[in-house]
N, C-alpha and C. Protein backbone atom coordinates (compact mmCIF):
# COMPACT_ATOMS: atom_id res chain seq x y z
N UNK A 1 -5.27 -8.12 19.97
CA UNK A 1 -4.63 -9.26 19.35
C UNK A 1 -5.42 -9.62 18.09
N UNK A 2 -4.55 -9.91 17.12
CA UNK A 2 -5.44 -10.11 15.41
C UNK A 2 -6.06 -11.62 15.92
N UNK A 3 -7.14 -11.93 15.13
CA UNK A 3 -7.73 -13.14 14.76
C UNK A 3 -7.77 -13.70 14.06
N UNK A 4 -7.57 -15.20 13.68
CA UNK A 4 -7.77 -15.83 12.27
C UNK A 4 -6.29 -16.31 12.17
N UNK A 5 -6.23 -17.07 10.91
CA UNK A 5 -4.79 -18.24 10.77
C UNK A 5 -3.93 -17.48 10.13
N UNK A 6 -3.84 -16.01 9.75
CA UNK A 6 -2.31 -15.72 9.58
C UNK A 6 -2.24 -16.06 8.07
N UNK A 7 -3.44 -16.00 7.14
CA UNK A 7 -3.13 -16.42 6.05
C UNK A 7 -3.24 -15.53 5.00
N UNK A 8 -4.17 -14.34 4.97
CA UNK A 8 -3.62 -13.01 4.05
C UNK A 8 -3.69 -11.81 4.72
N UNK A 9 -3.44 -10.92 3.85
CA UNK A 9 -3.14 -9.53 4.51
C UNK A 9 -4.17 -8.82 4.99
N UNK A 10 -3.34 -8.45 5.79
CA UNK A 10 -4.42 -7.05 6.98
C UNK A 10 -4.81 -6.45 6.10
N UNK A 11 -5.94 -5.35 6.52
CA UNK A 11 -6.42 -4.57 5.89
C UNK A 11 -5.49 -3.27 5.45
N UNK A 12 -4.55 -3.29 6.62
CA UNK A 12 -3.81 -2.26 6.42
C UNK A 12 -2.88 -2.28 4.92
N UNK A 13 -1.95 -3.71 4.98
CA UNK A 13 -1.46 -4.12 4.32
C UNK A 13 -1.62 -4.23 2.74
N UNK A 14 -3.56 -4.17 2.40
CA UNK A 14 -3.79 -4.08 1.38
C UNK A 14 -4.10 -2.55 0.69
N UNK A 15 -4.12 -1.82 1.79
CA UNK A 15 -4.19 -0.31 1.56
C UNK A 15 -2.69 0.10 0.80
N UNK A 16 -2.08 -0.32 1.73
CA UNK A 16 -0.55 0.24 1.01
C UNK A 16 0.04 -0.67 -0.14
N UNK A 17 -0.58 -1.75 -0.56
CA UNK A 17 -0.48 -2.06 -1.61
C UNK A 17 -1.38 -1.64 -3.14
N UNK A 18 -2.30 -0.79 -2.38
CA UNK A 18 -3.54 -0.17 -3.35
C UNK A 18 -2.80 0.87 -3.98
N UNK A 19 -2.24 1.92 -2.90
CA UNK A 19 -1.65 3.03 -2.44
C UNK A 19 0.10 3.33 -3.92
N UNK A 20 0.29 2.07 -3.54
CA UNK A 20 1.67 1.84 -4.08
C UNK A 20 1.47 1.25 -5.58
N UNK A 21 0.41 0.82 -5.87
CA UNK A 21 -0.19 0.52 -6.91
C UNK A 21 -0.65 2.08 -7.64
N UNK A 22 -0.98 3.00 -7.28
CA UNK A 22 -1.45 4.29 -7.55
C UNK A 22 -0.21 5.25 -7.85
N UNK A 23 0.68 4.96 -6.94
CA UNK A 23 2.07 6.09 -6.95
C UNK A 23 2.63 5.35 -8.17
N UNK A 24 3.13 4.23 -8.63
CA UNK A 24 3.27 3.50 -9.71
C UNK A 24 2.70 4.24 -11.00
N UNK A 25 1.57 3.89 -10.99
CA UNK A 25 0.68 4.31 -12.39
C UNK A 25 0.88 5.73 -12.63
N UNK A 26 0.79 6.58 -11.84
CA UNK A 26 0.78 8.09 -11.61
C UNK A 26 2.62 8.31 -12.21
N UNK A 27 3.55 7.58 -11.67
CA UNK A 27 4.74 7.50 -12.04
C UNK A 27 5.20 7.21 -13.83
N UNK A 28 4.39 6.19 -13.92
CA UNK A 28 4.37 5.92 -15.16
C UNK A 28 3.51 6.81 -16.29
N UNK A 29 2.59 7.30 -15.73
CA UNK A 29 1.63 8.23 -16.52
C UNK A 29 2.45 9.40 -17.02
N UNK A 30 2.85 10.16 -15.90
CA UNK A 30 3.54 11.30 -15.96
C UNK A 30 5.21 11.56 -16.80
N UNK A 31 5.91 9.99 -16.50
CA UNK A 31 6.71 10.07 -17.50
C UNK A 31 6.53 9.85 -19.07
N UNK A 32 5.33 9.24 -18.95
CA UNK A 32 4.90 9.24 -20.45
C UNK A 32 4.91 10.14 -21.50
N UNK A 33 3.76 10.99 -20.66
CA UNK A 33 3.56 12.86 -20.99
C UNK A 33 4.78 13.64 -21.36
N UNK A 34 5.64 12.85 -20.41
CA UNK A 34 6.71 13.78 -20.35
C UNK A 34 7.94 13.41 -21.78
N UNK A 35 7.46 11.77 -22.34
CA UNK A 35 8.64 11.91 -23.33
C UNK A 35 9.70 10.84 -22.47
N UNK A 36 9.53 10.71 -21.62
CA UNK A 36 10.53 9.57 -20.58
C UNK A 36 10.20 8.09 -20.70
N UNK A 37 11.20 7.37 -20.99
CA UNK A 37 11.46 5.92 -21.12
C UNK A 37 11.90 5.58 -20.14
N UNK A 38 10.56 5.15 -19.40
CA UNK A 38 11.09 4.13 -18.44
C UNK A 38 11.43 2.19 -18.33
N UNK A 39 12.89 2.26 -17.66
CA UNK A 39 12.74 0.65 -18.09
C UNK A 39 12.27 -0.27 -16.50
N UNK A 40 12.34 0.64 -15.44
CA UNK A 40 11.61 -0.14 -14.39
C UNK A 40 11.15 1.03 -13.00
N UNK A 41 10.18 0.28 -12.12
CA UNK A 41 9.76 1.61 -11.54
C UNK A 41 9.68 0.24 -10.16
N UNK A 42 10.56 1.15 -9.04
CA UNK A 42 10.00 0.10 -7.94
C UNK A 42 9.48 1.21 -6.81
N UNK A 43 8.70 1.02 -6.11
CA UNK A 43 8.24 1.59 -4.99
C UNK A 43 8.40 0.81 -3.96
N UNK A 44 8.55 1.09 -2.26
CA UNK A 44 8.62 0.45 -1.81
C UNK A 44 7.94 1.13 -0.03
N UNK A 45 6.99 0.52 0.24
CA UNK A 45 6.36 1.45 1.08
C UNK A 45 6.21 0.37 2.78
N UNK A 46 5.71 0.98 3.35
CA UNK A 46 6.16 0.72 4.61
C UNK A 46 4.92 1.47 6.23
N UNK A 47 4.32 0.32 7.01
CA UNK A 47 3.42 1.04 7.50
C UNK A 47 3.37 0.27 8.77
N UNK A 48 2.99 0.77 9.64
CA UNK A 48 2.52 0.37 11.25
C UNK A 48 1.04 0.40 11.10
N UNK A 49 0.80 -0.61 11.84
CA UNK A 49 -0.65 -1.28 12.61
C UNK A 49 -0.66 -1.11 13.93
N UNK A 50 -1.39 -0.16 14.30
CA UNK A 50 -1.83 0.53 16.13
C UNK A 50 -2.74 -0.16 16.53
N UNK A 51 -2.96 -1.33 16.85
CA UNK A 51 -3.96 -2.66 17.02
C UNK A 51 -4.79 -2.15 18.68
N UNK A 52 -4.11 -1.33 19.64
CA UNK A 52 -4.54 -0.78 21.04
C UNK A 52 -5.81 0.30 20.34
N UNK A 53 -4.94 1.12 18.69
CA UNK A 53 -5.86 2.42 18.81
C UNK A 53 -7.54 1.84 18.32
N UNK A 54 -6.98 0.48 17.22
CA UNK A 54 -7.89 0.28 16.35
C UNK A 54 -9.48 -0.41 17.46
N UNK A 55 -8.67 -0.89 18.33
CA UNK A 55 -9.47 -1.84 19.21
C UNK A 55 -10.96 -0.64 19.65
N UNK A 56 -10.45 0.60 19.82
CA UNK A 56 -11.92 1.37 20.52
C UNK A 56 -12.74 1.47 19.58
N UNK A 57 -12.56 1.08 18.48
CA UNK A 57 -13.86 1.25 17.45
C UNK A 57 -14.61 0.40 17.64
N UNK A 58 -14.31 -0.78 18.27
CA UNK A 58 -15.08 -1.97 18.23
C UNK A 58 -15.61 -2.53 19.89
N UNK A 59 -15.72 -1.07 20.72
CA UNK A 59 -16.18 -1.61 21.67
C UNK A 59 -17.46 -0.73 21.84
């Protein structure tokens, strides 16, 4: 069970926002190179938290 008031993101949560932050830039980089005008780029990513698996690290 998580701890604490529910007030920012899991760790997980900030990974796939790191993550999605990277596929972005890499997106934008590459069309650059390429001569491509981009007028918007959305990503949209998506992840599970195994809170049973995470728990044996911490015993």
């Amino acid at each position: 069970m998580p701890c604490g008031t529910d007030t920012a993101a899991y760790p997980v949560e900030m990974i796939l926002q790191a993550y999605g932050a990277c596929l972005t830039i890499g997106y934008a980089m590459n069309a650059a190179v390429r001569g491509i005008n981009l007028d918007d780029i959305q990503v949209e990513l998506e992840g599970e938290i195994d809170l049973p698996g995470t728990t044996l690290f911490f015993r």
